[in-house]
Each structure stands twice: as structure tokens, then as C-alpha cells.
N, C-alpha and C. Protein backbone atom coordinates (compact mmCIF):
# COMPACT_ATOMS: atom_id res chain seq x y z
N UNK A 1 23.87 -15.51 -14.76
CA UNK A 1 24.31 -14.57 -15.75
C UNK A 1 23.44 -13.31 -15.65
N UNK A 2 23.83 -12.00 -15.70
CA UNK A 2 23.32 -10.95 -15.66
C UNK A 2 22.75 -10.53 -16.81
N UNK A 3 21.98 -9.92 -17.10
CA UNK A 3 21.66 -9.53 -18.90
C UNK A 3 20.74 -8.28 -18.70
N UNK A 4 20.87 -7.75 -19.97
CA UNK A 4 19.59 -6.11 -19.71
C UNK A 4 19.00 -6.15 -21.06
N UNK A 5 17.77 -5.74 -20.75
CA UNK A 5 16.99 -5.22 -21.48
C UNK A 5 17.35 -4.04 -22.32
N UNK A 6 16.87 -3.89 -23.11
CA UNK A 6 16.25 -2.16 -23.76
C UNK A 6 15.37 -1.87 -24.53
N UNK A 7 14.31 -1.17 -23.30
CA UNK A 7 13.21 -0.95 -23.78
C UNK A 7 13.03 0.95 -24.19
N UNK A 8 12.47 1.49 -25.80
CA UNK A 8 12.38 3.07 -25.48
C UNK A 8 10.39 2.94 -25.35
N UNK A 9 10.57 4.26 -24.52
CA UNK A 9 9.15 5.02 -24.18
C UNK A 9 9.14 5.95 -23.76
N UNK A 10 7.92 7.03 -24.28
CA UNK A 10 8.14 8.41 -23.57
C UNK A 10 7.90 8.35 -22.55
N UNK A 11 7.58 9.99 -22.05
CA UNK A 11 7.63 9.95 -20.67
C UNK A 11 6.38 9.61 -20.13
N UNK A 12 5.35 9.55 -20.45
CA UNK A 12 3.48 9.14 -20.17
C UNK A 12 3.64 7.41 -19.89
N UNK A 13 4.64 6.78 -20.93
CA UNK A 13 4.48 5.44 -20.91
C UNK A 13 6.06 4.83 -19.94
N UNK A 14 6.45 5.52 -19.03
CA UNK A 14 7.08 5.31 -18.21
C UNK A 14 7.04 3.74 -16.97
N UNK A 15 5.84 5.02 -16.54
CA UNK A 15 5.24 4.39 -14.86
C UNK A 15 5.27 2.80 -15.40
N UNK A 16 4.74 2.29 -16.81
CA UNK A 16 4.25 1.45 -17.42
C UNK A 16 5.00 -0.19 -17.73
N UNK A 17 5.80 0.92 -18.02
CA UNK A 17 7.70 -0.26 -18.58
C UNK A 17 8.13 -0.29 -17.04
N UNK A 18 8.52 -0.01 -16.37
CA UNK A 18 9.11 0.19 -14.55
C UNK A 18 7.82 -0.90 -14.06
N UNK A 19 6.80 -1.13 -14.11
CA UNK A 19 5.71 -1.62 -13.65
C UNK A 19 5.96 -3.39 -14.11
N UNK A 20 5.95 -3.26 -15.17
CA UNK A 20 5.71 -4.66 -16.40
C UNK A 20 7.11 -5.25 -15.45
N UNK A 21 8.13 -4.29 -15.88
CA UNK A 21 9.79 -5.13 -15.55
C UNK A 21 9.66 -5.52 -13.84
N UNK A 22 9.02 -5.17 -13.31
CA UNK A 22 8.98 -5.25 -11.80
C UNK A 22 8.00 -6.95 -12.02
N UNK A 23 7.06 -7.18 -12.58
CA UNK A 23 6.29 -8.25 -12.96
C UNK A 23 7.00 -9.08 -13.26
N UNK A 24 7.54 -8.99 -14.08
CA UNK A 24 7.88 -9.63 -15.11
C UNK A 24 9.00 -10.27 -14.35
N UNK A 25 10.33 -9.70 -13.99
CA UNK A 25 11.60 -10.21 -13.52
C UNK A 25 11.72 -10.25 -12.02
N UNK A 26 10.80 -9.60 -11.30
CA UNK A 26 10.61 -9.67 -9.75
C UNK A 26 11.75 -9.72 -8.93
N UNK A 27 11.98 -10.49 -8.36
CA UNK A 27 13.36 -10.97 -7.84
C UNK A 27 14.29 -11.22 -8.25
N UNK A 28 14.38 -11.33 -9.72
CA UNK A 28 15.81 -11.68 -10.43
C UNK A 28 16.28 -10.03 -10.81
N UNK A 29 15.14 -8.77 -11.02
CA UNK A 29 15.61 -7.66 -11.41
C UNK A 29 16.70 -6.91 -10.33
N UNK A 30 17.87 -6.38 -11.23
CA UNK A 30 19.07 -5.80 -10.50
C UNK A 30 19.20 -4.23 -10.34
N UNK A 31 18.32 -3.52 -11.65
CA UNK A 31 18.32 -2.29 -11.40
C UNK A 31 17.84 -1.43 -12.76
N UNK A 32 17.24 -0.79 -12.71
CA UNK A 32 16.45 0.20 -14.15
C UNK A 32 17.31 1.49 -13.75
N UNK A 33 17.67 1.82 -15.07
CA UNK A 33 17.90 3.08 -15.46
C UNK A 33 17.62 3.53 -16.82
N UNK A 34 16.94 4.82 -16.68
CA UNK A 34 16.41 5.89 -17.73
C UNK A 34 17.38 6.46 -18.06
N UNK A 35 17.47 6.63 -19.55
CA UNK A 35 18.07 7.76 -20.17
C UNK A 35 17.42 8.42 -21.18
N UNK A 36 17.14 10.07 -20.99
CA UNK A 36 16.76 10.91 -21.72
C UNK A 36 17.61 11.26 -23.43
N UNK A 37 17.01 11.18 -24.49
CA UNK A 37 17.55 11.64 -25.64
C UNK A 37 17.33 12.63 -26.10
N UNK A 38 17.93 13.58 -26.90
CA UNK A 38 17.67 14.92 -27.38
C UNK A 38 16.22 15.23 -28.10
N UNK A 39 15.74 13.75 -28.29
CA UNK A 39 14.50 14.52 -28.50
C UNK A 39 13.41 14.09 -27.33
N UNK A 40 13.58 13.44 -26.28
CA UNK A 40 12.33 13.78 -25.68
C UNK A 40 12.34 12.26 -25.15
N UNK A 41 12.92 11.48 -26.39
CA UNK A 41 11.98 9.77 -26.09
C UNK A 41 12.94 9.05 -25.08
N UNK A 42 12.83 8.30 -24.22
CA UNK A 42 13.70 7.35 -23.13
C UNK A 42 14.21 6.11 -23.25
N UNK A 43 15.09 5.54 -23.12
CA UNK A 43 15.56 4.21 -23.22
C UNK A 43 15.67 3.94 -21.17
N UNK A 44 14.94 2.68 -21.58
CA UNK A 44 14.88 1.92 -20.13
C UNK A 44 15.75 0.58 -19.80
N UNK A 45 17.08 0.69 -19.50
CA UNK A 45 17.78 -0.34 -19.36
C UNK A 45 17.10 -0.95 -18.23
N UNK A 46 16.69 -2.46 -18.52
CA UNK A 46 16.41 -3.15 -17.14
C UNK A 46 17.17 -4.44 -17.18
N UNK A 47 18.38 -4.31 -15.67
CA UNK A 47 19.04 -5.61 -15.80
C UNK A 47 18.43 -5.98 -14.84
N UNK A 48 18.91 -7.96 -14.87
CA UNK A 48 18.46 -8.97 -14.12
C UNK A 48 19.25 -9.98 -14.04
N UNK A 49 18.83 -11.38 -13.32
CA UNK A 49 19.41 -12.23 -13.47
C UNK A 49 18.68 -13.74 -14.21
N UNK A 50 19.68 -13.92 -15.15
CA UNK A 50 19.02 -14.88 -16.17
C UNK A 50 18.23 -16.00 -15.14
N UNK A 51 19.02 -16.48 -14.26
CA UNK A 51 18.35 -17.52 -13.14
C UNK A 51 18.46 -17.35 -11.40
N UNK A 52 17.50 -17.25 -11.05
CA UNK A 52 17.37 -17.05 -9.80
C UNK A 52 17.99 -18.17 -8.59
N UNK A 53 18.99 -17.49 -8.10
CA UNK A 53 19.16 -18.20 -7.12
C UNK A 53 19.17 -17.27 -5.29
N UNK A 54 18.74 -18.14 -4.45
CA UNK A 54 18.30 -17.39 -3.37
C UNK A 54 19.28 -17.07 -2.55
């Protein structure tokens, strides 16, 4: 099963969330995308896969 996250952070605490989700989901992660909001702050979709298969 596929599933996503959503994480917000500005732009300083970026590198940070992209870093953790790379840890964290490793090989099950499918793909991060940023989106900018009118004021400044980011939402970090990170999908994956609930169970790893090879």
C-alpha cells in the first residue's frame, strides 16, 4: 500500500525533513514533493510504501 506523509517546515528546516524521510523510509520512499504557501511556510509530501517488498 502506498501512503504519504505531511510534514510543514520553512525553508532553513528543509535539508532536515528530506534527510529524516530518507532515514526513516529508505527504500520503501517513492518520492518528496515541496509546496510553497503564500506565506513563506512548506508542506513536504513524502510518499512510500507501507511494506517493502524487493
Amino acid at each position: 500500500m502506498i501512503l504519504t506523509a505531511k510534514k510543514k517546515a520553512f525553508l532553513e528546516e528543509l535539508p532536515g525533513v528530506v534527510e529524516e524521510a530518507i532515514k526513516t523510509y529508505g527504500v520503501r520512499l517513492r518520492k518528496i514533493e515541496i509546496e510553497e504557501d503564500e506565506k513563506g511556510c512548506y508542506t513536504v509530501l513524502i510518499t512510500y510504501d507501507s511494506e517493502f517488498r524487493p
